[in-house]
C-alpha atoms as a PDB file:
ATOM      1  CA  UNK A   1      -3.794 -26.718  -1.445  1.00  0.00           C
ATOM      2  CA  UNK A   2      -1.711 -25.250   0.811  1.00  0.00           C
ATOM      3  CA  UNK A   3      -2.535 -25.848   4.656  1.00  0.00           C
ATOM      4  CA  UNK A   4      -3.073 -22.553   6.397  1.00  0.00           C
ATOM      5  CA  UNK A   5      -1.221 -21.859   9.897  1.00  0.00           C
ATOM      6  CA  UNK A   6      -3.932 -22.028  12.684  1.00  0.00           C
ATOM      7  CA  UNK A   7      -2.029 -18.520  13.785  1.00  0.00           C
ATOM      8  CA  UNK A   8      -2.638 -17.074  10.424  1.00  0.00           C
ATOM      9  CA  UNK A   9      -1.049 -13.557  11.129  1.00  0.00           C
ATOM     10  CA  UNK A  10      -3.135 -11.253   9.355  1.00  0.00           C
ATOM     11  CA  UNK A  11      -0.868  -8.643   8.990  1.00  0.00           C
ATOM     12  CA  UNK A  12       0.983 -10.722   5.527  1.00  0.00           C
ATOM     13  CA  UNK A  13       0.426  -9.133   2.330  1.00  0.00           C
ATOM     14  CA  UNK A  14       2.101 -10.762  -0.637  1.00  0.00           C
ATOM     15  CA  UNK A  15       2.785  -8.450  -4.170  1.00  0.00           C
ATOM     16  CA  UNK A  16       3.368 -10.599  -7.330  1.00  0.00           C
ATOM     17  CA  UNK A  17       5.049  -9.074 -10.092  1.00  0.00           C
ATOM     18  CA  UNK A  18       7.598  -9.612 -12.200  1.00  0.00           C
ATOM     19  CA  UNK A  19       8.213  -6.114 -13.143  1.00  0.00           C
ATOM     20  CA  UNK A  20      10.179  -4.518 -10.129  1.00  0.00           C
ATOM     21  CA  UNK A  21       8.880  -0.719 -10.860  1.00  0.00           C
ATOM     22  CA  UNK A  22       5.596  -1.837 -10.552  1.00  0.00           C
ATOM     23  CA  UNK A  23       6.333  -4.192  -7.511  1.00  0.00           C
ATOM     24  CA  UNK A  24       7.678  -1.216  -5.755  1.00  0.00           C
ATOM     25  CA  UNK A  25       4.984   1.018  -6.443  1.00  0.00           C
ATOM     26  CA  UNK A  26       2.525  -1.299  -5.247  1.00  0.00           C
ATOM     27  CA  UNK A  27       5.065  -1.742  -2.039  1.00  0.00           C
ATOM     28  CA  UNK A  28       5.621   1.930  -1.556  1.00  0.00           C
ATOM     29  CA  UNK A  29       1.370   1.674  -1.562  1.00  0.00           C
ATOM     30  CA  UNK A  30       0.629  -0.981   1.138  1.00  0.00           C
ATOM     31  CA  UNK A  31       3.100   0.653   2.808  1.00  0.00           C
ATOM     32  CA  UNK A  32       1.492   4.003   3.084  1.00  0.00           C
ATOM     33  CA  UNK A  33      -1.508   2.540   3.927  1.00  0.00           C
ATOM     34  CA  UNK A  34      -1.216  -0.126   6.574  1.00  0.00           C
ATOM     35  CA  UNK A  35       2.687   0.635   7.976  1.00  0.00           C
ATOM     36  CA  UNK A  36       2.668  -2.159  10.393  1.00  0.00           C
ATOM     37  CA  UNK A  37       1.525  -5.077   7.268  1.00  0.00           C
ATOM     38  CA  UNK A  38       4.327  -7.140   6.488  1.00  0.00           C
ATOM     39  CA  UNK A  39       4.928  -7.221   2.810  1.00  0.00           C
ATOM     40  CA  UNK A  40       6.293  -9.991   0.823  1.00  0.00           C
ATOM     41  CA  UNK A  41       7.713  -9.499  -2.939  1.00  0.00           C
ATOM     42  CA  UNK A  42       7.455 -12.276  -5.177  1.00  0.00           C
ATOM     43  CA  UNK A  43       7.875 -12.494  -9.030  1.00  0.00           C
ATOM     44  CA  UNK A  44       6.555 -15.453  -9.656  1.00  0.00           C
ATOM     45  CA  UNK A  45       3.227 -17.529  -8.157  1.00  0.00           C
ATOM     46  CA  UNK A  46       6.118 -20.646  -7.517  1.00  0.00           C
ATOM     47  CA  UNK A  47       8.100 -18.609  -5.258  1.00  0.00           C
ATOM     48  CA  UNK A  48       4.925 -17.052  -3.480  1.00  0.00           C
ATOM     49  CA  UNK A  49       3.612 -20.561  -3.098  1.00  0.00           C
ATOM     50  CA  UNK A  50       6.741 -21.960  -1.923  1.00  0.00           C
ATOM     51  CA  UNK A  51       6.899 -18.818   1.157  1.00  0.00           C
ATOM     52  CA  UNK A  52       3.667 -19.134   1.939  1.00  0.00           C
ATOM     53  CA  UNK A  53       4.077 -23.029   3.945  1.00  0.00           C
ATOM     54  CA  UNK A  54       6.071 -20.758   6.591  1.00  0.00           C
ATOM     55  CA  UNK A  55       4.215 -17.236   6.140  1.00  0.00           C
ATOM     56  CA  UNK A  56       0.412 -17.194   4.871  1.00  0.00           C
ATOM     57  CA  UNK A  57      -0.910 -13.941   3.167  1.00  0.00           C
ATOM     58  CA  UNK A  58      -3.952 -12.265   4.308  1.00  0.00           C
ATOM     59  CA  UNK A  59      -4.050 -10.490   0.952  1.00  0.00           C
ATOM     60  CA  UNK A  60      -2.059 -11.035  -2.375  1.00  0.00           C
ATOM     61  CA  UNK A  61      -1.998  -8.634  -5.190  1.00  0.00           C
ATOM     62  CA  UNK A  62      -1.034 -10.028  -8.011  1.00  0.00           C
ATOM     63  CA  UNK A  63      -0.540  -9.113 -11.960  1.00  0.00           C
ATOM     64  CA  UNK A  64      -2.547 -11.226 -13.981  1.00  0.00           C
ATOM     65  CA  UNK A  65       0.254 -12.018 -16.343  1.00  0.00           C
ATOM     66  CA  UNK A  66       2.583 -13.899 -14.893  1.00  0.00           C
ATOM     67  CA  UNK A  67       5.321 -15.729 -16.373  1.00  0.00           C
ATOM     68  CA  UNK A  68       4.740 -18.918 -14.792  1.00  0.00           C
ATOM     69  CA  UNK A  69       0.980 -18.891 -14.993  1.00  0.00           C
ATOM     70  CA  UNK A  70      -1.403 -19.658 -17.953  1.00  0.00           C
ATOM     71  CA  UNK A  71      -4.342 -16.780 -17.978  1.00  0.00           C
ATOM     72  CA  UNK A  72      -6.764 -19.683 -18.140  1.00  0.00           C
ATOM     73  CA  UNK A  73      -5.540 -20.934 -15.007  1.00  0.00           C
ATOM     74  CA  UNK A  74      -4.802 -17.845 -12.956  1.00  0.00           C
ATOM     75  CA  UNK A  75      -8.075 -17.842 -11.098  1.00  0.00           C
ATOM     76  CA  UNK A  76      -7.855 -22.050 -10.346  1.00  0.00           C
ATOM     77  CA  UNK A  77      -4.950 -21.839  -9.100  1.00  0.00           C
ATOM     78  CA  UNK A  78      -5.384 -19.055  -6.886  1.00  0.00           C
ATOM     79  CA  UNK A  79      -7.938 -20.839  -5.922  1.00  0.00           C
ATOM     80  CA  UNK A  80      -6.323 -23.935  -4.845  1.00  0.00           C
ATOM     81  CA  UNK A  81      -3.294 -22.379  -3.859  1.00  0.00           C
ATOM     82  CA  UNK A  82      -4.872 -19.754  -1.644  1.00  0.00           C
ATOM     83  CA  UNK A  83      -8.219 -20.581  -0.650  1.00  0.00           C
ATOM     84  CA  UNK A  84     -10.476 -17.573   0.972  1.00  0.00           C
ATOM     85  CA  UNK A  85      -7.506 -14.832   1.085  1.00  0.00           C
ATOM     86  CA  UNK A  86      -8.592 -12.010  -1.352  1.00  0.00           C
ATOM     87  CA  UNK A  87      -6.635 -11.255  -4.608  1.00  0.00           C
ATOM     88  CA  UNK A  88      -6.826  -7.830  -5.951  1.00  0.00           C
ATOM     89  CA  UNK A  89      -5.354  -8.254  -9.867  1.00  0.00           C
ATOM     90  CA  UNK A  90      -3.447  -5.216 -11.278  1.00  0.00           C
ATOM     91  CA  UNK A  91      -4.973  -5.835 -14.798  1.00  0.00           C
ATOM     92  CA  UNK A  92      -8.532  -5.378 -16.068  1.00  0.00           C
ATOM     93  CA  UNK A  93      -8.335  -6.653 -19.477  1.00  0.00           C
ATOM     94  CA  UNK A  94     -10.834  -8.732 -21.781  1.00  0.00           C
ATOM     95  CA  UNK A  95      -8.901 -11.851 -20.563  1.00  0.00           C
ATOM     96  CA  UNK A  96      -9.024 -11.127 -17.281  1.00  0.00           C
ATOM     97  CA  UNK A  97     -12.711 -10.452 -17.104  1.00  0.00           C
ATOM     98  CA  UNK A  98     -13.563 -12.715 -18.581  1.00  0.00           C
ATOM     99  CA  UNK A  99     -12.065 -15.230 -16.443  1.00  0.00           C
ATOM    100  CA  UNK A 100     -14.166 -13.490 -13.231  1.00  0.00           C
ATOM    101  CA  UNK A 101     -16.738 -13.365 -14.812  1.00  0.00           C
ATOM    102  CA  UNK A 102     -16.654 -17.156 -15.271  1.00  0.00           C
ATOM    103  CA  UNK A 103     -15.845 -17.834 -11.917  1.00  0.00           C
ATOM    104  CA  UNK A 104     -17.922 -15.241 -10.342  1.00  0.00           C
ATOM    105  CA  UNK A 105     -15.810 -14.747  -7.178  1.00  0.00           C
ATOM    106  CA  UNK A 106     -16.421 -11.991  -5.408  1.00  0.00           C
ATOM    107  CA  UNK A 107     -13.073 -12.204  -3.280  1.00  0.00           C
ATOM    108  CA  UNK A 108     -11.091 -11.023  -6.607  1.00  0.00           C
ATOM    109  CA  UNK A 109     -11.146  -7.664  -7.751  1.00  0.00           C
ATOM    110  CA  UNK A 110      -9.392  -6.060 -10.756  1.00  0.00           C
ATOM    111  CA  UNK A 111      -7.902  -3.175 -11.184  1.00  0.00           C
ATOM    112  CA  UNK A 112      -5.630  -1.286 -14.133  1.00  0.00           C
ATOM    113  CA  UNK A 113      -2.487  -0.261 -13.409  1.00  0.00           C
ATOM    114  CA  UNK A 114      -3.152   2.955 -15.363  1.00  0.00           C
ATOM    115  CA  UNK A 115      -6.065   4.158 -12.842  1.00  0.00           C
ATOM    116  CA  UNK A 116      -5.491   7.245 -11.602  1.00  0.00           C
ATOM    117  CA  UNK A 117      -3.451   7.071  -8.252  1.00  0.00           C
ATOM    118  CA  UNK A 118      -5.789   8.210  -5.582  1.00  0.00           C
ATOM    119  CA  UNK A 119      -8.525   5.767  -6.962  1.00  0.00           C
ATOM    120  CA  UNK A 120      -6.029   2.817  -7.252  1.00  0.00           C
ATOM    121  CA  UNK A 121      -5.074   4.039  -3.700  1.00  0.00           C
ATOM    122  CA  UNK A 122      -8.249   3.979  -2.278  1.00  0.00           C
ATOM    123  CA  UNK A 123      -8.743   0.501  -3.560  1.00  0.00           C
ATOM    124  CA  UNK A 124      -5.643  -0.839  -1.904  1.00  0.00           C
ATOM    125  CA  UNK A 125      -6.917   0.639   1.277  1.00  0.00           C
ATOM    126  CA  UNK A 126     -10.295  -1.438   0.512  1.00  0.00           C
ATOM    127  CA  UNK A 127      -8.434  -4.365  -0.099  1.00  0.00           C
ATOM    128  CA  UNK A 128      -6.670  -4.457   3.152  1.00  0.00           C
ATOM    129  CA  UNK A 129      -9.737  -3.388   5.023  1.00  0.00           C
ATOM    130  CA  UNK A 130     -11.433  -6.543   3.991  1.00  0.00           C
ATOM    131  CA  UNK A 131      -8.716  -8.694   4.930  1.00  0.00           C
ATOM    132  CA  UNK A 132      -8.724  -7.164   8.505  1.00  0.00           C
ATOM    133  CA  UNK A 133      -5.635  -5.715   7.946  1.00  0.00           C
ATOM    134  CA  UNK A 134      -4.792  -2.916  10.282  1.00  0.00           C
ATOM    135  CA  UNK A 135      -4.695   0.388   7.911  1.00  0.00           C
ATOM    136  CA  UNK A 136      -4.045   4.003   8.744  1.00  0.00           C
ATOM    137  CA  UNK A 137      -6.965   6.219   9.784  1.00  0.00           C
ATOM    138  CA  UNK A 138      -6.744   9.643   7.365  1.00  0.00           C
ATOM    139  CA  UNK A 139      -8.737  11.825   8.731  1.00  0.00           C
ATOM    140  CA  UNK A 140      -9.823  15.310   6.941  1.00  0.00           C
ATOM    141  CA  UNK A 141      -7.630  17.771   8.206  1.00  0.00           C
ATOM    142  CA  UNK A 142      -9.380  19.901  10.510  1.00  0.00           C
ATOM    143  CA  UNK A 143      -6.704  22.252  11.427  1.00  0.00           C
ATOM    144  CA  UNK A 144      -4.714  23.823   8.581  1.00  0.00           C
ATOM    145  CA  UNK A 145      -0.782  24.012   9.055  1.00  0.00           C
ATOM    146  CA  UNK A 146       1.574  26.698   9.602  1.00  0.00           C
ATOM    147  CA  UNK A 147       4.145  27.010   6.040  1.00  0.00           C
ATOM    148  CA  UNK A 148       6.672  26.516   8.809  1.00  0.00           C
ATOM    149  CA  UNK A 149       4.960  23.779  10.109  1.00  0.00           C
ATOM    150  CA  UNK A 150       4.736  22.396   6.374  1.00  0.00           C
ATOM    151  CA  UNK A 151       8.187  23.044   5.419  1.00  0.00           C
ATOM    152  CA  UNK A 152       8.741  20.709   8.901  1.00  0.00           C
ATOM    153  CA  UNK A 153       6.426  18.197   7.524  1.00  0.00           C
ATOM    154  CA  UNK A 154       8.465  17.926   3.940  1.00  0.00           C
ATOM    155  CA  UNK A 155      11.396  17.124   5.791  1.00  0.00           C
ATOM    156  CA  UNK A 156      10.509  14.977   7.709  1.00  0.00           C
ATOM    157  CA  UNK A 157       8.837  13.198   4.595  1.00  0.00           C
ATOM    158  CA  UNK A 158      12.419  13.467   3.351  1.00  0.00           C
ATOM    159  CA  UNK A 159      14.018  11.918   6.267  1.00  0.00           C
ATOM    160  CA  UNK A 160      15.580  14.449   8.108  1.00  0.00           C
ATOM    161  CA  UNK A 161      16.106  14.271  12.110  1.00  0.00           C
ATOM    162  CA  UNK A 162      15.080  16.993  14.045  1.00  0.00           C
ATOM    163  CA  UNK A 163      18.558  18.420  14.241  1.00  0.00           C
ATOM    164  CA  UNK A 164      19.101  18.237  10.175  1.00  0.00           C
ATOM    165  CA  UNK A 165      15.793  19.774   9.953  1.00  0.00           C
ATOM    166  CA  UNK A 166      17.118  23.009  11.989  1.00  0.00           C
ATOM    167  CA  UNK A 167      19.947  23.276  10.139  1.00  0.00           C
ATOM    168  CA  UNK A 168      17.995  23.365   6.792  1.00  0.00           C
ATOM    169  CA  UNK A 169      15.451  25.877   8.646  1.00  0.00           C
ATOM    170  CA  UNK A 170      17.682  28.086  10.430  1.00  0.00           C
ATOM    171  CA  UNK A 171      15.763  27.473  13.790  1.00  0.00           C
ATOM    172  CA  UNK A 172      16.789  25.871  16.699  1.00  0.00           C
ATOM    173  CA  UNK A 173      16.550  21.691  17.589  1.00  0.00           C
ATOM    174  CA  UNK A 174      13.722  23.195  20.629  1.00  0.00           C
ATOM    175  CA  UNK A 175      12.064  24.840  17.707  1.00  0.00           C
ATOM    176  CA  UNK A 176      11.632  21.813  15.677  1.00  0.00           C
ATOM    177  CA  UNK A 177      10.027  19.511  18.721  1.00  0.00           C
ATOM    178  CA  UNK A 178       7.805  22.183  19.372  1.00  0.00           C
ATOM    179  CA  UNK A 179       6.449  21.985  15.452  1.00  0.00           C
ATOM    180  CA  UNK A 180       6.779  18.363  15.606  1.00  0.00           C
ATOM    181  CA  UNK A 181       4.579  18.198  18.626  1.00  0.00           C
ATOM    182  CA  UNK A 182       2.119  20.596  16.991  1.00  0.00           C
ATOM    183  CA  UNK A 183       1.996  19.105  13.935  1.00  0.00           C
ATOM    184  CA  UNK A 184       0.916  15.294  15.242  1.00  0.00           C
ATOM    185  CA  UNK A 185      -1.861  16.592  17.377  1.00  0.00           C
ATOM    186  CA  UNK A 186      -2.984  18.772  14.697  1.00  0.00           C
ATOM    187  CA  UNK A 187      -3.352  15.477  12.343  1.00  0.00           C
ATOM    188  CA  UNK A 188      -3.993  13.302  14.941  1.00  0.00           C
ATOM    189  CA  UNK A 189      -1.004  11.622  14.191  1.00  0.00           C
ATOM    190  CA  UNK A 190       0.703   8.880  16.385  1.00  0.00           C
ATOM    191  CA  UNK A 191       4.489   9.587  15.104  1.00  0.00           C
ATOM    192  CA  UNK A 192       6.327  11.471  12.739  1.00  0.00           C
ATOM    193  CA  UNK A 193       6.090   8.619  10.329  1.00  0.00           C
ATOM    194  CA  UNK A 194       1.566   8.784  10.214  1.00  0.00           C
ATOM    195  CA  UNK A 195       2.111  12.567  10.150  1.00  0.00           C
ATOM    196  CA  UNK A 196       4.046  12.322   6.770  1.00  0.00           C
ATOM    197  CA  UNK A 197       1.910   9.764   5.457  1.00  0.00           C
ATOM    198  CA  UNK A 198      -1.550  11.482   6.310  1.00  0.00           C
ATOM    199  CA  UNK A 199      -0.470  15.056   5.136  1.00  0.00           C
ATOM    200  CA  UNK A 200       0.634  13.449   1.579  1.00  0.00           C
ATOM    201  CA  UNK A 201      -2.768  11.804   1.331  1.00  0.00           C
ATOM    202  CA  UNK A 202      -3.727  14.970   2.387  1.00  0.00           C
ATOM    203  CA  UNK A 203      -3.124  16.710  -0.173  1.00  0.00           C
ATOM    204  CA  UNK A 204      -3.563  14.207  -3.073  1.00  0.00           C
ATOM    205  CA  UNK A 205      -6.721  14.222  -2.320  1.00  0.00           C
ATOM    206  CA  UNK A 206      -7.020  17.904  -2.371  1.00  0.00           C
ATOM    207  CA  UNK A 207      -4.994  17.827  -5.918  1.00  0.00           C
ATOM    208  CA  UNK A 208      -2.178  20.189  -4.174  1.00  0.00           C
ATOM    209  CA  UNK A 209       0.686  17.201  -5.214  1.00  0.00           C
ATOM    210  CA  UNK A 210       1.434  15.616  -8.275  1.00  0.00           C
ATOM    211  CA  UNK A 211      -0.074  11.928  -8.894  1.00  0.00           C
ATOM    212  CA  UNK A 212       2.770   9.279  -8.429  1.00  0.00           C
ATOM    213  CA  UNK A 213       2.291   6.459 -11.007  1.00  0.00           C
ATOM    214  CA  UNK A 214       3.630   2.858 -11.225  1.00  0.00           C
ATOM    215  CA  UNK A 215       5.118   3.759 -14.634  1.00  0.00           C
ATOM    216  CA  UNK A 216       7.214   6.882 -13.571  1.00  0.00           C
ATOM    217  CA  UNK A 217       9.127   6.177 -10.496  1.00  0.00           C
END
């Protein structure tokens, strides 16, 4: 068993995959949700194991499947390896059911990689929430945007500065701060970086954006 640090930072979240699309989808997730986690990439339980006698994980998702791991074993090791720290597993087969339901540990949850992205969102954000990992607040948007203000938004989503953001608007730099400004207060936003994040969840939720998926990136 792995001895955990007595200043167990509970900001570590460790993805295991060995298929990098789907590691960086899962990323790209976390990342939405809780900006501030620090997010480890592994591809095999060894080298997770290995990092985590410097860095312990407050949550791990992890693929079932794993090269170096027997599916009879998964949930044992896990066990041993990472007592306590929930696991949410990106696979919801018969195998993998059935070895929960043998277990019967509530602290692992199992997902498909297939669900539908908001819902497979949504459980990411529950996932972190019950590791007390800081995640960002999306509230419903009360105020509705301007299309300037939106156009603003995109590009910022893009990564755009303020003064490539004129230039693709035709406006001035003064222009853009003022939108800027408008635009986090009217999503409660604390930087330019939430106010991106929070309008895309936005409108996935409101079925105005296409569904990313961990197969099509």
């Amino acid at each position: 068993m792995l001895k955990r640090p007595d200043d167990l930072n509970r900001q570590v979240v460790f993805v295991i995959d060995d298929h990098p699309i789907v590691s960086f989808g899962l990323v790209e997730m976390v990342k939405d949700v809780a900006p501030h986690a620090r997010i480890r990439q592994f591809s095999t339980l060894k080298d997770a194991a290995h990092h985590a006698v410097r860095e312990f994980p407050a949550l791990i998702i992890s693929d079932f499947h794993l090269r170096d791991v027997q599916p009879e074993t998964f949930i044992g090791l896990f066990e041993t390896l990472f007592p306590a720290i929930p696991v949410l597993i990106t696979a919801n087969d018969e195998r993998v059911m059935t070895q929960l339901k043998r277990h019967q540990s509530d602290r692992f949850v199992a997902i498909s990689k297939l669900t539908a992205f908001p819902k497979l969102l949504e459980m990411i954000r529950m996932a972190l929430a019950q590791a007390n990992i800081d995640i960002l607040n999306v509230p419903q948007l009360s105020r509705g945007l301007t299309h300037k203000q939106v156009q603003v938004l995109e590009l910022i989503g893009a990564g755009l500065s303020n003064k490539e953001i004129a230039a693709q608007l035709y406006i001035s730099v003064e222009t853009v701060k003022g939108h800027v400004k408008d635009i986090l207060e009217r999503l409660k936003a604390k930087n330019r970086m939430e106010a991106s994040i929070i309008y895309r969840h936005a409108q996935i939720q409101h079925g105005t954006l296409p569904e990313p998926s961990l197969h099509n990136n």
